[in-house]
Protein backbone atom coordinates (compact mmCIF):
# COMPACT_ATOMS: atom_id res chain seq x y z
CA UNK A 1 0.00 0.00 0.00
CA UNK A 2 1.44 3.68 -0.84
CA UNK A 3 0.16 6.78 0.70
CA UNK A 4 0.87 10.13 -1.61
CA UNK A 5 -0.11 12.36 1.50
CA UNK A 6 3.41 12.07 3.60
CA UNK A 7 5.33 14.91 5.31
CA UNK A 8 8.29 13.51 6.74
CA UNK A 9 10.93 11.12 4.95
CA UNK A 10 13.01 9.10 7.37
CA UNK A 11 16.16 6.61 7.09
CA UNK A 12 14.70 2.72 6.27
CA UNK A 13 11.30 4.73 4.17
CA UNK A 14 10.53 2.74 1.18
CA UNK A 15 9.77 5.45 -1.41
CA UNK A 16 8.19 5.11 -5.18
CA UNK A 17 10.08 7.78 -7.17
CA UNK A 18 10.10 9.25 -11.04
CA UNK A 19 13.85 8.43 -12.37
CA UNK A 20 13.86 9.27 -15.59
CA UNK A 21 10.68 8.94 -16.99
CA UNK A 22 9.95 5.71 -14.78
CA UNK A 23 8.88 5.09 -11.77
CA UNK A 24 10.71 2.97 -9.33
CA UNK A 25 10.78 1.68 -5.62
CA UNK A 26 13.81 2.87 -3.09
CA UNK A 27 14.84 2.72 0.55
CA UNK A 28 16.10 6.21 2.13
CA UNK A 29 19.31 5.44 3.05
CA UNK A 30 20.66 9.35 2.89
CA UNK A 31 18.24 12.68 4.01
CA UNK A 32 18.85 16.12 3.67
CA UNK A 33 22.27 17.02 5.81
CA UNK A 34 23.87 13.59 5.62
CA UNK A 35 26.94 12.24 4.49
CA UNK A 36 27.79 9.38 2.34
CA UNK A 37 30.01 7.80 0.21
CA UNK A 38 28.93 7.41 -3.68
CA UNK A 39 30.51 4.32 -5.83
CA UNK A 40 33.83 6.10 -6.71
CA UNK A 41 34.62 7.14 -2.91
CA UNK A 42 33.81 10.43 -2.88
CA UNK A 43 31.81 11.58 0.07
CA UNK A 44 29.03 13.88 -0.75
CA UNK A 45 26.22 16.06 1.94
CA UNK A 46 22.69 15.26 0.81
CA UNK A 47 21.30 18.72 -0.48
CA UNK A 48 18.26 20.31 0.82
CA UNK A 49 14.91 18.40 -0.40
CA UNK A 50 16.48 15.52 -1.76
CA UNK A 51 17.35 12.27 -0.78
CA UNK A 52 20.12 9.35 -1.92
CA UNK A 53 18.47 5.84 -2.32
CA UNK A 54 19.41 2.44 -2.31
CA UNK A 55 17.47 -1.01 -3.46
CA UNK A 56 17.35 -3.31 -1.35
CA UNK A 57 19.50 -5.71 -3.30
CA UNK A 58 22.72 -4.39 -3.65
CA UNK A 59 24.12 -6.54 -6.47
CA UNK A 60 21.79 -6.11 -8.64
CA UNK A 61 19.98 -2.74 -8.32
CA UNK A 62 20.66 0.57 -10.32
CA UNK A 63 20.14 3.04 -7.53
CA UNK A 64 22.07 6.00 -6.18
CA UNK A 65 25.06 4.41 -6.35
CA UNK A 66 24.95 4.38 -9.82
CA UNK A 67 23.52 7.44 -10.94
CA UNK A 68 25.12 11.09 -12.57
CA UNK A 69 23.02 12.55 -10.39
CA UNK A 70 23.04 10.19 -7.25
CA UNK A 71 20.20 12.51 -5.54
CA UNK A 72 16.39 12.78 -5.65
CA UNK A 73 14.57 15.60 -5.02
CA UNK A 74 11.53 15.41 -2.75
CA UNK A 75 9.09 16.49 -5.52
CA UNK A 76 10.02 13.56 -7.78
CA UNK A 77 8.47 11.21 -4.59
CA UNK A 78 5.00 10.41 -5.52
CA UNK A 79 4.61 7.76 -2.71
CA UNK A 80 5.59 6.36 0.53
CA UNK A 81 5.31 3.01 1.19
CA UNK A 82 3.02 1.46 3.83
CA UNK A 83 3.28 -2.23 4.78
């Protein structure tokens, strides 16, 4: 179940997202103000309203990691994930 009336995005959040003219299905591993470590090693703050996210199997999913751009702004979240 996803719920498109959220207001606050938290570490563990599983998020459905517009990437490039898709939509696709994230954790939150990075908010706004953290820090973390991209694919080539360089450590990078999370900007204001956006958000790095990983899949929840490593090995095989195109997330953040990945990415030119490895952040997501908030207004590219349609949904939040309920279980």
């Amino acid at each position: 179940v996803g719920v498109r009336l959220f207001d606050d995005l938290q570490h563990g959040d599983v998020v459905i997202f517009r990437y490039q003219g898709a939509l696709l299905v994230k954790r939150i591993a990075g908010v706004p103000g953290d820090t973390v470590t991209v694919s080539n090693g360089i450590t990078l703050s999370v900007p204001s309203k956006c958000y790095y996210l990983l899949g929840d199997n490593p090995t095989e999913s195109f997330d953040s990691r990945q990415w030119h751009e490895p952040f997501i702004p908030k207004a590219d979240i349609v949904a939040k994930l309920l279980w």
